[in-house]
N, C-alpha and C. Protein backbone atom coordinates (compact mmCIF):
# COMPACT_ATOMS: atom_id res chain seq x y z
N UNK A 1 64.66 78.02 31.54
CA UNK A 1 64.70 79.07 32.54
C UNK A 1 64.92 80.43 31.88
N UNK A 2 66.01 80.34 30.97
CA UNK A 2 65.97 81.66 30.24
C UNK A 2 64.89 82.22 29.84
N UNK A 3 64.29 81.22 28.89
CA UNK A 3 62.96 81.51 28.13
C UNK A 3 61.87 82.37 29.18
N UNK A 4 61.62 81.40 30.24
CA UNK A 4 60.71 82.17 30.92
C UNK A 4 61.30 83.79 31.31
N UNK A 5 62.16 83.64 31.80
CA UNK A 5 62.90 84.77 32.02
C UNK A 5 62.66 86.00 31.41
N UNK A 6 62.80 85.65 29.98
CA UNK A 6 62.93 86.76 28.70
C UNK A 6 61.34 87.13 28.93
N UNK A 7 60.59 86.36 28.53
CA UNK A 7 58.99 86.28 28.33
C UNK A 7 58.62 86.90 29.62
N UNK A 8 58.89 86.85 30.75
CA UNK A 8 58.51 87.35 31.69
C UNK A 8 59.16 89.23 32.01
N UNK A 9 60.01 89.14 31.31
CA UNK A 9 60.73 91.03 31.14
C UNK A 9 59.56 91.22 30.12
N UNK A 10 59.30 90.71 29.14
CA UNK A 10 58.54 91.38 27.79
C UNK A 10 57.40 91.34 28.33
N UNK A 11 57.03 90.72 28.95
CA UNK A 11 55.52 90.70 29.88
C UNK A 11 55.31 91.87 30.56
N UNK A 12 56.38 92.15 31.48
CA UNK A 12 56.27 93.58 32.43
C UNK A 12 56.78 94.55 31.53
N UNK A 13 57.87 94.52 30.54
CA UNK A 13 57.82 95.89 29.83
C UNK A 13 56.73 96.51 28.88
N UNK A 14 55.69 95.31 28.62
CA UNK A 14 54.70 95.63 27.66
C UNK A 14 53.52 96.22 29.13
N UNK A 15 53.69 95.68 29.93
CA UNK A 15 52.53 96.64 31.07
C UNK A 15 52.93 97.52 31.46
N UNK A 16 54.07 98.00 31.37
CA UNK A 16 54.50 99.29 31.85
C UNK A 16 54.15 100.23 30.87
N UNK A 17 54.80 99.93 29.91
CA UNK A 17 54.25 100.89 28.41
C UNK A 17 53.01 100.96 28.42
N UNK A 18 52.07 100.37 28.45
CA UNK A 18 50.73 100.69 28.35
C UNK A 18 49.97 101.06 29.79
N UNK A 19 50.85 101.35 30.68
CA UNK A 19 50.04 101.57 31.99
C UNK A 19 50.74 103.06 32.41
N UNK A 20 51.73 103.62 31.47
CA UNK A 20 52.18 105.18 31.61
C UNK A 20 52.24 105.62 30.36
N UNK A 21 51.31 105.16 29.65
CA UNK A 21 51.07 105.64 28.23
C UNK A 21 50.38 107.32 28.36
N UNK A 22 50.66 108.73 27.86
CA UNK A 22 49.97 109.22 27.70
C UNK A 22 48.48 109.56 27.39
N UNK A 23 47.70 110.17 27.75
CA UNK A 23 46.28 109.66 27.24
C UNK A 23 45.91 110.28 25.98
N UNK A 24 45.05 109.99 25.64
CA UNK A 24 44.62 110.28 23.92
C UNK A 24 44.52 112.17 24.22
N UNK A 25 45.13 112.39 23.40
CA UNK A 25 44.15 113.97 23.28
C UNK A 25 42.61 113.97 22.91
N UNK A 26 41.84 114.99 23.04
CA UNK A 26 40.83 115.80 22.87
C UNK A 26 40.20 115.08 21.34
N UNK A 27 39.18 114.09 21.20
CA UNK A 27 38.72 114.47 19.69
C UNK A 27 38.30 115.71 18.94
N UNK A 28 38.89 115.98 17.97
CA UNK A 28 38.70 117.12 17.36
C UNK A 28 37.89 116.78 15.93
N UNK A 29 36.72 117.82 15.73
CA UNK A 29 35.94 116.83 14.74
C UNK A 29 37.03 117.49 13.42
N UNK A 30 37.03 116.50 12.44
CA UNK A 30 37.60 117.06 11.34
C UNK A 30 37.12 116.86 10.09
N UNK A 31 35.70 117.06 9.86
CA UNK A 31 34.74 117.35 8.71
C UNK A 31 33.33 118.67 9.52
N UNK A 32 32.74 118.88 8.56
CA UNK A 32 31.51 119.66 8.87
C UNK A 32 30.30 118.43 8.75
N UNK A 33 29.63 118.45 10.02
CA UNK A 33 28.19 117.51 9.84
C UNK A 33 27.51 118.38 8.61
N UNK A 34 27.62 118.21 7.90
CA UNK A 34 26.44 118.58 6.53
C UNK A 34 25.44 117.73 6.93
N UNK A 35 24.22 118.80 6.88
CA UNK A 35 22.78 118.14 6.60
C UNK A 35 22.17 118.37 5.58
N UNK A 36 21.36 117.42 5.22
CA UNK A 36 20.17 118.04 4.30
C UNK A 36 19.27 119.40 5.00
N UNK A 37 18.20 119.97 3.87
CA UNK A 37 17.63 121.10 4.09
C UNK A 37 16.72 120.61 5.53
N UNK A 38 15.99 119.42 5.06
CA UNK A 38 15.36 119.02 6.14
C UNK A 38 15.37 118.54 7.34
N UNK A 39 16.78 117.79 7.49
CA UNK A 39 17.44 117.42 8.79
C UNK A 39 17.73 118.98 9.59
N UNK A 40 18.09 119.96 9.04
CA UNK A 40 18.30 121.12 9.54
C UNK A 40 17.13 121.53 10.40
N UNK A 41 16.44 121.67 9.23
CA UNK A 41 14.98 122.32 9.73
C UNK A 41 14.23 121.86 11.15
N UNK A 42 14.79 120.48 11.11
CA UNK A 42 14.18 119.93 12.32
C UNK A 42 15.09 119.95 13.05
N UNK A 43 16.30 120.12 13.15
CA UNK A 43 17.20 120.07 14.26
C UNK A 43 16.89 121.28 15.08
N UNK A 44 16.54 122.63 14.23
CA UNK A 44 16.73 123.88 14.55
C UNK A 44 15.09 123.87 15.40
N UNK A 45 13.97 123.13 14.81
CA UNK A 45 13.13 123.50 15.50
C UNK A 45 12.92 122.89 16.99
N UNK A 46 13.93 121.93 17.26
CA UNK A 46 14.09 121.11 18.38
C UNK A 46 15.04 121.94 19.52
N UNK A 47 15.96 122.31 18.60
CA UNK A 47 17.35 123.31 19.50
C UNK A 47 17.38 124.57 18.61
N UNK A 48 16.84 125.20 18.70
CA UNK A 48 16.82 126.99 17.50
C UNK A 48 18.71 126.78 17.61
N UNK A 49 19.09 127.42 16.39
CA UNK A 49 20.46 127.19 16.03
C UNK A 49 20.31 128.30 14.59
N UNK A 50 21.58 128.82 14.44
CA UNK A 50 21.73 129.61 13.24
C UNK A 50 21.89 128.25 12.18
N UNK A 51 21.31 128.51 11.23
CA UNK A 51 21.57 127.76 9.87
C UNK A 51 22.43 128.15 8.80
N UNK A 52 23.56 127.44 8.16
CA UNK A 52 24.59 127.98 7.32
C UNK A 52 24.18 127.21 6.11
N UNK A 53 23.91 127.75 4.43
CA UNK A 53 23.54 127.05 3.88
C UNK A 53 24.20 127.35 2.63
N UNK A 54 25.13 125.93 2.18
CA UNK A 54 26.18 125.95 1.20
C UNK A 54 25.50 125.97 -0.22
N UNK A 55 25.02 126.73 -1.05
CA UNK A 55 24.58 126.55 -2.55
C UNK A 55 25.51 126.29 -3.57
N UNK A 56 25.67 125.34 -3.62
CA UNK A 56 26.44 124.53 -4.62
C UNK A 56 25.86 124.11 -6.21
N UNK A 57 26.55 123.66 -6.91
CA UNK A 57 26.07 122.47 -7.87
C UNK A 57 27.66 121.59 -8.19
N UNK A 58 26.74 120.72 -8.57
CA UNK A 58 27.93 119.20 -9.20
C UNK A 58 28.80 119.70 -10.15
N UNK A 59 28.87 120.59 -10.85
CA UNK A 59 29.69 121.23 -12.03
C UNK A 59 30.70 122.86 -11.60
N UNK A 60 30.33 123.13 -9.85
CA UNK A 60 30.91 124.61 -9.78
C UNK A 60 32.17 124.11 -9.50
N UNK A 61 33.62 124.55 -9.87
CA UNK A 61 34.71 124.36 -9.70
C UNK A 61 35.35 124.80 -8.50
N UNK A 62 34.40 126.10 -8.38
CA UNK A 62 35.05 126.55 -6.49
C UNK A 62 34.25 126.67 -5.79
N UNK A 63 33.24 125.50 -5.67
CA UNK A 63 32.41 125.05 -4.74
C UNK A 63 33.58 123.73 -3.98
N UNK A 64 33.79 123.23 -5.63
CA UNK A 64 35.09 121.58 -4.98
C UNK A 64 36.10 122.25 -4.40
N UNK A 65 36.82 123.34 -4.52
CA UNK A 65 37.53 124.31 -3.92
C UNK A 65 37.62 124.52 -2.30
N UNK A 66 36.45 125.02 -2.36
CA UNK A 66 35.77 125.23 -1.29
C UNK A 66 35.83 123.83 -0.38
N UNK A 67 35.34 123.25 -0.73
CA UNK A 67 34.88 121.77 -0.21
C UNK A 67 36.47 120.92 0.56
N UNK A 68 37.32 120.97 -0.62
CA UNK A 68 38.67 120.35 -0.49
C UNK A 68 39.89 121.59 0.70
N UNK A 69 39.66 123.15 0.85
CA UNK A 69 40.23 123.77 1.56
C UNK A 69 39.27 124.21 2.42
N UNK A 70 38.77 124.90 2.19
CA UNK A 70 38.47 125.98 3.49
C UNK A 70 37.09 125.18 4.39
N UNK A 71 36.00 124.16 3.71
CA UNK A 71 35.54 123.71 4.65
C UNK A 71 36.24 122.38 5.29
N UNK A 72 37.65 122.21 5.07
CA UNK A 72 38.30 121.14 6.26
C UNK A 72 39.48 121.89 6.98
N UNK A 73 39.52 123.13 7.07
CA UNK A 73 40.02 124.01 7.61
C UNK A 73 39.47 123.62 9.76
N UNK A 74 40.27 123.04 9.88
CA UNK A 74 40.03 123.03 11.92
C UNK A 74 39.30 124.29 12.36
N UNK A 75 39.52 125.32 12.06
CA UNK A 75 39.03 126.02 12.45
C UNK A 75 37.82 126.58 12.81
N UNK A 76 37.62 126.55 11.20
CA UNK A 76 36.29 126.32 9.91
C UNK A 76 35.13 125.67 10.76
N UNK A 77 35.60 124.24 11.03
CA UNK A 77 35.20 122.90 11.19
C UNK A 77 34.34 123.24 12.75
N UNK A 78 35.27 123.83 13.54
CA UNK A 78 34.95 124.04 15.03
C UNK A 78 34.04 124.82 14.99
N UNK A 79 34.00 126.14 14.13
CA UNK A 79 33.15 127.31 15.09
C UNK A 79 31.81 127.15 13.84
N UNK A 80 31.94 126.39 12.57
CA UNK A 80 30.51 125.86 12.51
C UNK A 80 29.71 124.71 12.95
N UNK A 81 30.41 123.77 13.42
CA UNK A 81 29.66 122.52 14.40
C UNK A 81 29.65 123.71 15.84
N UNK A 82 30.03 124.44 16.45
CA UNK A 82 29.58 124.66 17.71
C UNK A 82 28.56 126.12 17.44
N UNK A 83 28.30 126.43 16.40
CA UNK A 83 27.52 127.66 15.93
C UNK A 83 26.37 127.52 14.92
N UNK A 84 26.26 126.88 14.23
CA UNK A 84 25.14 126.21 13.14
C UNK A 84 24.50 125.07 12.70
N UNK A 85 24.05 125.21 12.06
CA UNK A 85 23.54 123.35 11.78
C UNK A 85 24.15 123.85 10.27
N UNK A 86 24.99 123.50 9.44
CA UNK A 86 25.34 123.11 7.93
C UNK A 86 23.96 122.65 7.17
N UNK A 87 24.28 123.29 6.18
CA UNK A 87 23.26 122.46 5.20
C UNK A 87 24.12 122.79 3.91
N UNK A 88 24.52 121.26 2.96
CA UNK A 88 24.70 121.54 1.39
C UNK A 88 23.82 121.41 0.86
N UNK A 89 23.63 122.13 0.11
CA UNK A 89 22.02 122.17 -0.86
C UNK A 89 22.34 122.49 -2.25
N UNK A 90 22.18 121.43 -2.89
CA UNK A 90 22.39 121.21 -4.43
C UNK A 90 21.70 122.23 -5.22
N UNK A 91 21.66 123.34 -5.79
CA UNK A 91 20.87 124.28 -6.78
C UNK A 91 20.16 123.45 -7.59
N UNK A 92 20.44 122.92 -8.23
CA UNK A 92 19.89 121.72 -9.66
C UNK A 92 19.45 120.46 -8.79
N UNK A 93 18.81 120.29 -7.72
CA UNK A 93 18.39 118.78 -7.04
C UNK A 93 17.30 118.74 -7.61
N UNK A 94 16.58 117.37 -8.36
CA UNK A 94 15.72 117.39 -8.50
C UNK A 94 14.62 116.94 -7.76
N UNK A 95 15.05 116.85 -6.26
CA UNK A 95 14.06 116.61 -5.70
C UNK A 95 12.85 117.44 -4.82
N UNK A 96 11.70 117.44 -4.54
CA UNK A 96 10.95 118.38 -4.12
C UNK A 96 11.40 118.76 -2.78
N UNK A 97 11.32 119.92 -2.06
CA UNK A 97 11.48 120.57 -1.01
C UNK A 97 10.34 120.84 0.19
N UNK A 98 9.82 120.28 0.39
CA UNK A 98 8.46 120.69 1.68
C UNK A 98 8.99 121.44 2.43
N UNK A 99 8.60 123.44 2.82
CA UNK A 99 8.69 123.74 3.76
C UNK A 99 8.09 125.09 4.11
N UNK A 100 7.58 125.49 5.33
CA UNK A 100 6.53 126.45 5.81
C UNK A 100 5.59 126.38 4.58
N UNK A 101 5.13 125.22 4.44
CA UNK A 101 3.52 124.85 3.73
C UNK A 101 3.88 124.74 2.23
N UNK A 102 4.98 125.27 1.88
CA UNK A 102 5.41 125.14 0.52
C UNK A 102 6.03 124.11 -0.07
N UNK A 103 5.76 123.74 -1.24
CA UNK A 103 6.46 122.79 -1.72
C UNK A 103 7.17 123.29 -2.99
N UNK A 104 8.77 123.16 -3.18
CA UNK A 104 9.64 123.76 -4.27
C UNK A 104 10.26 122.82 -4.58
N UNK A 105 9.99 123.14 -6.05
CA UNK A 105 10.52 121.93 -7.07
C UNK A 105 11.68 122.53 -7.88
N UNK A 106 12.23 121.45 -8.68
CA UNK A 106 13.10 122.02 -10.07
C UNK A 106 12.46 122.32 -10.94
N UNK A 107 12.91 123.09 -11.52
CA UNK A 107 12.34 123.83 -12.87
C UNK A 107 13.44 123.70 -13.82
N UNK A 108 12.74 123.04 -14.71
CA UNK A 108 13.89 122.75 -16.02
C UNK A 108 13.93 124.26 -16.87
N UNK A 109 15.22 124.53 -17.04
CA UNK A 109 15.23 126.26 -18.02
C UNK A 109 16.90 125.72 -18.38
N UNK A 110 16.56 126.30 -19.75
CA UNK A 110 18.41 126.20 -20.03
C UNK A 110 19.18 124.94 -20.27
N UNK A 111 20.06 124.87 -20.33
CA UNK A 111 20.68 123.36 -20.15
C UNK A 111 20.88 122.65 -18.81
N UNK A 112 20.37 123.16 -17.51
CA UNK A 112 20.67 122.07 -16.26
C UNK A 112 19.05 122.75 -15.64
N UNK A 113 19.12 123.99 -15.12
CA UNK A 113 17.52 124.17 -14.58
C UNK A 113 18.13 124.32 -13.14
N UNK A 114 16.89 124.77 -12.22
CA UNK A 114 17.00 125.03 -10.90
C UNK A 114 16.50 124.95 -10.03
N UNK A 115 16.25 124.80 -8.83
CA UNK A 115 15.76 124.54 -7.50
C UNK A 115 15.14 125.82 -6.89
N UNK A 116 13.68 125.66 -7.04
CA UNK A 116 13.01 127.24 -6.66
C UNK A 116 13.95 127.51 -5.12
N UNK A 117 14.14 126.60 -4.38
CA UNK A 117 14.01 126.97 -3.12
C UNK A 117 15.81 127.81 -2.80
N UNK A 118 16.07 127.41 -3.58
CA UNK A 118 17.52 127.78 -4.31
C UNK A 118 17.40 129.23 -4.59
N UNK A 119 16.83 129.74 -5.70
CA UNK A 119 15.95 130.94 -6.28
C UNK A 119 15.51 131.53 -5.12
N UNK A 120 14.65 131.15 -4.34
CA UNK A 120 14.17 131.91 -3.38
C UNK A 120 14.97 132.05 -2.12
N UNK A 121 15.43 131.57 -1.48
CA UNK A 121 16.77 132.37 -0.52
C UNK A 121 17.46 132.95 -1.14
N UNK A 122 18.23 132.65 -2.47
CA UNK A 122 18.92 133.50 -3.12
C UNK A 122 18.87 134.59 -4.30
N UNK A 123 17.52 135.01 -3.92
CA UNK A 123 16.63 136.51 -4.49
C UNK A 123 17.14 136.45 -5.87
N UNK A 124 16.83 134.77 -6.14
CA UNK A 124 16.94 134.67 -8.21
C UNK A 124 18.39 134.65 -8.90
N UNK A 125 19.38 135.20 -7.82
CA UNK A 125 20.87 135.03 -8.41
C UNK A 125 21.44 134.00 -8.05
N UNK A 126 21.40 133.14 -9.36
CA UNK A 126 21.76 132.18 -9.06
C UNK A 126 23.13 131.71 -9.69
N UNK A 127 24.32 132.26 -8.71
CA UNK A 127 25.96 132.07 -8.49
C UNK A 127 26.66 131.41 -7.90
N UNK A 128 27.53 130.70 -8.05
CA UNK A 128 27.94 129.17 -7.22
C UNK A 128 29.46 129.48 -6.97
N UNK A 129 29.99 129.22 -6.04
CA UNK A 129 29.17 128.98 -4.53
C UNK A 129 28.16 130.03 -3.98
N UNK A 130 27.67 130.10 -3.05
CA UNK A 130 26.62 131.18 -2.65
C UNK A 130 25.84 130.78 -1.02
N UNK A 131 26.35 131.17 -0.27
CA UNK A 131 25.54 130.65 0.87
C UNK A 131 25.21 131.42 1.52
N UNK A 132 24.03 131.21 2.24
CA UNK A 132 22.56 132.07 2.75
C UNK A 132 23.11 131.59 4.69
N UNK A 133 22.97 132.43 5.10
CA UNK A 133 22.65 132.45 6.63
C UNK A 133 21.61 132.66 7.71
N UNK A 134 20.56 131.60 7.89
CA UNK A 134 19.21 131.77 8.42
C UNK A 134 19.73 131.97 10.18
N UNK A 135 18.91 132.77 10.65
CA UNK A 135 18.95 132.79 12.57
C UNK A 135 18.09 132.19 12.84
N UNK A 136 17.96 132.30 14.37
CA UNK A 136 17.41 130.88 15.05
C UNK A 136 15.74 130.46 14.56
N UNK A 137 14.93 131.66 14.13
CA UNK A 137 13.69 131.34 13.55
C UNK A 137 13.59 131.06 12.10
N UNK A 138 14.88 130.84 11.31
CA UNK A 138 14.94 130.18 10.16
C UNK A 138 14.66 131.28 9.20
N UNK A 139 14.72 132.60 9.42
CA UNK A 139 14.83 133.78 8.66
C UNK A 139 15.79 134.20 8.34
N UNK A 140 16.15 134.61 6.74
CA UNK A 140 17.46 134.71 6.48
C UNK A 140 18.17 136.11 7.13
N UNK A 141 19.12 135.96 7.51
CA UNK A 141 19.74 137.22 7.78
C UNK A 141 20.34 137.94 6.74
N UNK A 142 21.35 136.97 5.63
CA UNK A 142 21.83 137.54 4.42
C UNK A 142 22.19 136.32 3.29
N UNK A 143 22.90 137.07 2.39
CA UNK A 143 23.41 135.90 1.32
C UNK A 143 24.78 136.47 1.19
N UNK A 144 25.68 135.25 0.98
CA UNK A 144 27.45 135.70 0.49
C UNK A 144 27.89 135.15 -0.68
N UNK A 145 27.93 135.81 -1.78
CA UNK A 145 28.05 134.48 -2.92
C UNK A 145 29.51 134.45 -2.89
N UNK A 146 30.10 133.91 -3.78
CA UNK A 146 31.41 133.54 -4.54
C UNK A 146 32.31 132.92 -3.28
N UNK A 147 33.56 132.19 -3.51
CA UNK A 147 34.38 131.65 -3.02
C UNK A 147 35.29 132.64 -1.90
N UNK A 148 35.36 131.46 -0.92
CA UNK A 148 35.91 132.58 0.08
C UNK A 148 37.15 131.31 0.92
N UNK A 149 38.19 132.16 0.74
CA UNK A 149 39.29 131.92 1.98
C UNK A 149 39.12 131.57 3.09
N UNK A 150 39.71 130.61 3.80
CA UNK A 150 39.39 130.56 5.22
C UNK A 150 40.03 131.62 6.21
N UNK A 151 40.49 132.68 6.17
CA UNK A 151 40.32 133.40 7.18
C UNK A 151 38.85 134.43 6.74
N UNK A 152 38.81 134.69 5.59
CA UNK A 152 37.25 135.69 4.84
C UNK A 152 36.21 134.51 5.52
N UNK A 153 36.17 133.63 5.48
CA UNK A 153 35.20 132.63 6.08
C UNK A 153 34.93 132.77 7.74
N UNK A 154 36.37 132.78 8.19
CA UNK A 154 35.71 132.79 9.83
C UNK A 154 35.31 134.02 10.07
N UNK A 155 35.73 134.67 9.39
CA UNK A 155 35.02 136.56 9.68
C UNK A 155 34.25 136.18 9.64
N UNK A 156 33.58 135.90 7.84
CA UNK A 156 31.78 136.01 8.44
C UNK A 156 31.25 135.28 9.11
N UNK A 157 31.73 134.11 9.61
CA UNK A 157 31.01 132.90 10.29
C UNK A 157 31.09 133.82 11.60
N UNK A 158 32.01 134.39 12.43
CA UNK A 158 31.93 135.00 13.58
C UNK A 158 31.17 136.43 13.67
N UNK A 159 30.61 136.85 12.21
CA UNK A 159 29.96 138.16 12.32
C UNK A 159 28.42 137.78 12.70
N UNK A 160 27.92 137.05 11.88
CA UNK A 160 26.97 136.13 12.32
C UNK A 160 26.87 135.08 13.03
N UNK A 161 27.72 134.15 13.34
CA UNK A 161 27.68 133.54 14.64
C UNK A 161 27.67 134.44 15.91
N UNK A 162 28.36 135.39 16.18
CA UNK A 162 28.19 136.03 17.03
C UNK A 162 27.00 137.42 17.46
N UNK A 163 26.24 137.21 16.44
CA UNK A 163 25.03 138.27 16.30
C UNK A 163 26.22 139.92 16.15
N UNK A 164 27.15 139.98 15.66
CA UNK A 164 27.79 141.20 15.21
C UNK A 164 26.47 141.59 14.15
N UNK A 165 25.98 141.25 13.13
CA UNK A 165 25.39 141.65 12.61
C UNK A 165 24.13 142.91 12.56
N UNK A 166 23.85 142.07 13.81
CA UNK A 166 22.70 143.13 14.70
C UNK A 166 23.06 144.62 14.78
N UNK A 167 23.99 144.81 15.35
CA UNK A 167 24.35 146.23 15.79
C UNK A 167 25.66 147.22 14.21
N UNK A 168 26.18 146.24 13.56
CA UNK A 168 26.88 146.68 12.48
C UNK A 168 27.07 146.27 11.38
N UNK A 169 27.63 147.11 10.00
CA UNK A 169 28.24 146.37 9.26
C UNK A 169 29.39 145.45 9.22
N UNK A 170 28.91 144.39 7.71
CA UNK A 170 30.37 143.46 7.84
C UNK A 170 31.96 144.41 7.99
N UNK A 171 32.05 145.49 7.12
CA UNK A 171 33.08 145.89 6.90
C UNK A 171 33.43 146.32 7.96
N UNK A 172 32.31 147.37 8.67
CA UNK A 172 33.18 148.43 9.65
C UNK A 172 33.53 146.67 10.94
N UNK A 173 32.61 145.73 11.14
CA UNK A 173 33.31 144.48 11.97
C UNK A 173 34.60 144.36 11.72
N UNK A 174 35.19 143.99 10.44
CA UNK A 174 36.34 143.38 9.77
C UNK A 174 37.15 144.81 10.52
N UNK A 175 37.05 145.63 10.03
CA UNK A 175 38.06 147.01 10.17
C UNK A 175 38.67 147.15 11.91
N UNK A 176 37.02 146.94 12.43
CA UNK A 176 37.13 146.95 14.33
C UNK A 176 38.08 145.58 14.61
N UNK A 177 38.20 144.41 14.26
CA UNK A 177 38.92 143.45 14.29
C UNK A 177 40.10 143.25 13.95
N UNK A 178 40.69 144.13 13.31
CA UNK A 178 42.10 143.99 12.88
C UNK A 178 42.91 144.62 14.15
C-alpha cells in the first residue's frame, strides 16, 4: 500500500512539473548561414536580398578572429540572417566560379595564387579579411577590408543594411548615430 502510495505522489508530482513548466523561449539562431558564392546567387535571384561577402583565406589570422568573435556575436548573427544572404569565399579556392557568363578561375602567382573573382570584387587588393557588399541586383555597393569589432561591424552592416548608404557617408552615419 505504501509503495503504491509513494509511486502514485511521484506520478502526479512529475505531471504537475511538466504541465506548469515554463515554455521554451524564442529560438535564437546562433551561427551565420554561410553560403557558397553560388547558393547566394540563387537565393538572391529568387528573393533579391543584399549580399555580404567574407574574403578570407585558410592562413589569415584575423579572418579566425573574426570567425571565433565578432561573427558569433547575437547580434552580428541577427541583423545578418534577417538582412543578407552571407557568403565565405575562400581567395585561394581552387575551384572555378560560373557567373554573369563568366567563368573565374585560380591563378597560380607567388607562393599560394588567387581567385580572379576574388581580384575582381576586390579591385586587385588583395587583403584578408576583406568583405564586399553587393545590393539586391548583385552590384557591389563597396569593399571594407581589415578586421573589424563587433560594434564597427553592426555600423556597417546597418549602414548598408539599411540603404544609409544611398543618401550619406559612412562617417558622417557613425557621427549622426552617436
Amino acid at each position: 500500500m505504501k509503495k503504491t502510495l509513494i509511486s502514485g505522489l511521484l506520478i502526479l508530482a512529475a505531471i504537475s512539473f511538466f504541465a506548469f513548466k515554463a515554455p521554451a523561449p524564442p529560438a535564437v539562431e546562433e551561427a551565420i548561414n554561410w553560403m557558397s558564392w553560388e547558393e547566394a546567387i540563387e537565393a538572391s535571384n529568387k528573393n533579391p536580398k543584399k549580399i555580404f561577402i567574407d574574403m578570407y583565406t585558410d592562413w589569415c589570422g584575423w579572418c579566425k578572429k573574426m570567425d571565433a568573435s565578432t561573427f558569433k556575436d547575437p547580434e552580428v548573427v541577427k541583423y545578418m540572417s534577417e538582412n543578407f544572404y552571407a557568403v565565405k569565399f575562400d581567395a585561394e579556392q581552387k575551384e572555378d566560379v560560373v557567373y554573369d557568363g563568366h567563368t573565374f578561375k585560380f591563378v597560380a602567382s607567388g607562393r599560394r595564387g588567387y581567385h580572379q573573382l576574388a581580384a575582381s570584387l576586390l579591385d586587385g587588393r588583395l587583403g584578408y579579411p576583406s568583405f564586399v557588399y553587393m545590393d539586391e541586383e548583385q552590384r557591389r555597393i563597396t569593399i571594407s577590408p581589415g578586421f573589424k569589432e563587433t560594434d564597427r561591424m553592426l555600423k556597417e552592416l546597418k549602414f548598408i543594411g539599411g540603404d544609409h548608404y544611398k543618401t550619406t557617408d559612412f562617417q558622417s552615419y557613425v557621427n549622426d548615430s552617436k
